[in-house]
C-alpha atoms as a PDB file:
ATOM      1  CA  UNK A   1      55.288  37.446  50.305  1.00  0.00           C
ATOM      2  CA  UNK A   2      55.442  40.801  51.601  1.00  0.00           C
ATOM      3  CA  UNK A   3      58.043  41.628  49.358  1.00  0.00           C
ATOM      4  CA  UNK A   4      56.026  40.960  46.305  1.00  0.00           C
ATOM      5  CA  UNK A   5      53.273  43.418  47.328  1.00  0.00           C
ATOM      6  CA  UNK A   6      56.230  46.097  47.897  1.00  0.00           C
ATOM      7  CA  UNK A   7      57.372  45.217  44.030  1.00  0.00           C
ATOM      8  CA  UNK A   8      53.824  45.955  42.984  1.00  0.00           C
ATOM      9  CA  UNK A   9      53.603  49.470  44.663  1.00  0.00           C
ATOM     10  CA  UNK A  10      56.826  50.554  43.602  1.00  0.00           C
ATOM     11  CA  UNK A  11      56.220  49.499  39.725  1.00  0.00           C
ATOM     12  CA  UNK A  12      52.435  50.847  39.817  1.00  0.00           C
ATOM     13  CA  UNK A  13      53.888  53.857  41.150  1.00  0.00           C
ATOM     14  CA  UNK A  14      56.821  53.625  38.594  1.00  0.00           C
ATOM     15  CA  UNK A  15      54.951  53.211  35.600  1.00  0.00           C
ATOM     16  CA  UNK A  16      52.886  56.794  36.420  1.00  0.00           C
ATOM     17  CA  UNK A  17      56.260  59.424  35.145  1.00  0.00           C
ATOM     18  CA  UNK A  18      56.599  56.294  31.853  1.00  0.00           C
ATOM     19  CA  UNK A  19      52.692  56.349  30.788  1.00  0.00           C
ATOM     20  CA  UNK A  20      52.769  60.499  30.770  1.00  0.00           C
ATOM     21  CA  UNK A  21      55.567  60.657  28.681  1.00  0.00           C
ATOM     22  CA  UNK A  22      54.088  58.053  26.405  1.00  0.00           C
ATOM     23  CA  UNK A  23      50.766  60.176  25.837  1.00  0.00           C
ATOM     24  CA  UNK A  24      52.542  63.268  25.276  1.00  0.00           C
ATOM     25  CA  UNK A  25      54.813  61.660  22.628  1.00  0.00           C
ATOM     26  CA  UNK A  26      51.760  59.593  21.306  1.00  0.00           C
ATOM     27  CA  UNK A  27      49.705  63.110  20.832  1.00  0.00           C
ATOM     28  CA  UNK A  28      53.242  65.867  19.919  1.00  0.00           C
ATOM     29  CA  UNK A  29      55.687  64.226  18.136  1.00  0.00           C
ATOM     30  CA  UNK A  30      55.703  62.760  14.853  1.00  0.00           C
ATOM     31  CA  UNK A  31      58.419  60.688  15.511  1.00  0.00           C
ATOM     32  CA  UNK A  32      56.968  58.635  18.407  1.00  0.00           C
ATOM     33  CA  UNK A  33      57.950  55.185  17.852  1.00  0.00           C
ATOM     34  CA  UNK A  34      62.134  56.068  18.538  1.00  0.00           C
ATOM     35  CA  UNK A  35      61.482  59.143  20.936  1.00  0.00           C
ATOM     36  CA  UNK A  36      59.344  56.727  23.215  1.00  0.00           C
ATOM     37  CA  UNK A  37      61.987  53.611  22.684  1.00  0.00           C
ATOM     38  CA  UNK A  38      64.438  55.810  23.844  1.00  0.00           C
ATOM     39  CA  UNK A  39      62.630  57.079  26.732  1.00  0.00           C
ATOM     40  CA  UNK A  40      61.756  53.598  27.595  1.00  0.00           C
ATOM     41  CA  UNK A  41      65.438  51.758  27.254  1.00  0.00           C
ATOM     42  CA  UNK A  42      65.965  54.868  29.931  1.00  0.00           C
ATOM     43  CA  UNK A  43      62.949  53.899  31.990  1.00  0.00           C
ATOM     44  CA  UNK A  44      63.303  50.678  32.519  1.00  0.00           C
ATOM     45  CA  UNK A  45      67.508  50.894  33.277  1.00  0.00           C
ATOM     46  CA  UNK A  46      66.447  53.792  36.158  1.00  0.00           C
ATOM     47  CA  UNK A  47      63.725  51.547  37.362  1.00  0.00           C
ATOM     48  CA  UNK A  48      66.029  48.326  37.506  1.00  0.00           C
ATOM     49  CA  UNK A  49      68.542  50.422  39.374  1.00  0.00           C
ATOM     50  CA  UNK A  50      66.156  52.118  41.596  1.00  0.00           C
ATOM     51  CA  UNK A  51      63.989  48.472  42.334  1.00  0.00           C
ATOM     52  CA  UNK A  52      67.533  46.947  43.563  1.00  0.00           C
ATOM     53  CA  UNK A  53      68.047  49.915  46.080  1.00  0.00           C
ATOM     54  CA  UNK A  54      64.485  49.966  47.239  1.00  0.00           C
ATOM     55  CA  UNK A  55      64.970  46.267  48.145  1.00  0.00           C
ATOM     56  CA  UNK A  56      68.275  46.396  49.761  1.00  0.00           C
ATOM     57  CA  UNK A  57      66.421  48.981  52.171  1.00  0.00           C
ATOM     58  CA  UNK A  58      63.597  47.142  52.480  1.00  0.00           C
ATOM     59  CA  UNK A  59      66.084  44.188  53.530  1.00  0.00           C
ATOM     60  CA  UNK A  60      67.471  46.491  56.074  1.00  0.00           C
ATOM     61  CA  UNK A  61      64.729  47.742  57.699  1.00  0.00           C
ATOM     62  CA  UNK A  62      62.845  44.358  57.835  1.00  0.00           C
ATOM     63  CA  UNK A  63      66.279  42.768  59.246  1.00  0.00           C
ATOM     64  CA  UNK A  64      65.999  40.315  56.138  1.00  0.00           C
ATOM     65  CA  UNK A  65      69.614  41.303  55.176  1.00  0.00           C
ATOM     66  CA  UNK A  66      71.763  38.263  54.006  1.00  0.00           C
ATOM     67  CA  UNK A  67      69.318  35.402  55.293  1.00  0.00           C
ATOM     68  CA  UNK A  68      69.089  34.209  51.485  1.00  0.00           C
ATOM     69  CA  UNK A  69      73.099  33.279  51.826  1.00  0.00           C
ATOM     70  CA  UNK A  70      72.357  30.870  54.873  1.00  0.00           C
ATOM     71  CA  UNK A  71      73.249  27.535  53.684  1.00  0.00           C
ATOM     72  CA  UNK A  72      70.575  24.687  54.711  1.00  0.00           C
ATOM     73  CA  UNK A  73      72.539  21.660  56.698  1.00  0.00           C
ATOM     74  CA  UNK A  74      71.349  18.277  56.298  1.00  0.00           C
ATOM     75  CA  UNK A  75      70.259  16.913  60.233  1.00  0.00           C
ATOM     76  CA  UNK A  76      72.096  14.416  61.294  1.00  0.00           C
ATOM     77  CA  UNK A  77      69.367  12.754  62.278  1.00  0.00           C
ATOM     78  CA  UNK A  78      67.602  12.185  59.029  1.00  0.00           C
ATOM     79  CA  UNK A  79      69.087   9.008  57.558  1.00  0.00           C
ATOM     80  CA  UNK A  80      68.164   7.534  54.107  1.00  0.00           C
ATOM     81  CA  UNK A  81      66.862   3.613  54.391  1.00  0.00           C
ATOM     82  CA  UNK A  82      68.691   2.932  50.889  1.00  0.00           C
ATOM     83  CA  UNK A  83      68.843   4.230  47.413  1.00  0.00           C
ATOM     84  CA  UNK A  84      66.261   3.159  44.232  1.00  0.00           C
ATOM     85  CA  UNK A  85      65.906   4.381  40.743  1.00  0.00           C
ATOM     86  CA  UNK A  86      63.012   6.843  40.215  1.00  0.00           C
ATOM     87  CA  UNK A  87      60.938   5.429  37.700  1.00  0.00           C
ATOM     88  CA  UNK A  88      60.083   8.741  35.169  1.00  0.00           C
ATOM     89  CA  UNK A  89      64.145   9.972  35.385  1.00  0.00           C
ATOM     90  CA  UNK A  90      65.945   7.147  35.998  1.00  0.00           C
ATOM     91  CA  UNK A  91      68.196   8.468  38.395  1.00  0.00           C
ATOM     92  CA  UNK A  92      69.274   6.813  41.664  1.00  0.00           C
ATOM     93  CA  UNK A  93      67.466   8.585  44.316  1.00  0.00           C
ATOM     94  CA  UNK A  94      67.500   8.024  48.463  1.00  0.00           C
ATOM     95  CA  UNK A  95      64.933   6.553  50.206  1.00  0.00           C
ATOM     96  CA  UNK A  96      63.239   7.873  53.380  1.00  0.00           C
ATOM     97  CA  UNK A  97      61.700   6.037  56.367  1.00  0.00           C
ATOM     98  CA  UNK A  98      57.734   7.332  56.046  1.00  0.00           C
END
């Protein structure tokens, strides 16, 4: 959750250099439409780039680093009663004690 409020500071923050070269282009240059196209394409490849660093630092700092590859075992403890068909997909599904 945390994560998504640091996504939302760095692209408000991010969007500040874009939306001043927009109104410049928007009130100097004829040719706005391509000018700004370009500028964006550039934008939002730097901003991709520069997201995907921020996070891997954030990972670091926060210790977060690699706990998305941890693979969830089944407990052995947790056994299925039996198997029945679920009724909207009509695949075979297990059953588990309530």
């Amino acid at each position: 959750m945390v994560l998504y409020f640091a996504f939302t500071q760095f692209y408000a923050l991010a969007l500040i250099p874009i939306s001043v070269v927009g109104v410049i282009s928007y009130f100097l240059l004829p040719a706005y439409d391509v000018l700004y196209a370009i500028a964006l394409i550039v934008w939002n490849v730097g901003f991709k780039h520069a997201w995907d660093r921020r996070q891997r630092e954030l990972a670091i700092q926060w210790r977060t680093r690699g706990v998305t590859n941890l693979v969830e075992q089944r407990r052995a403890a947790y056994i299925t009663e039996g198997e029945k068909v679920h009724e909207i997909t009509g695949e075979k599904v297990r059953t588990f004690p309530r």
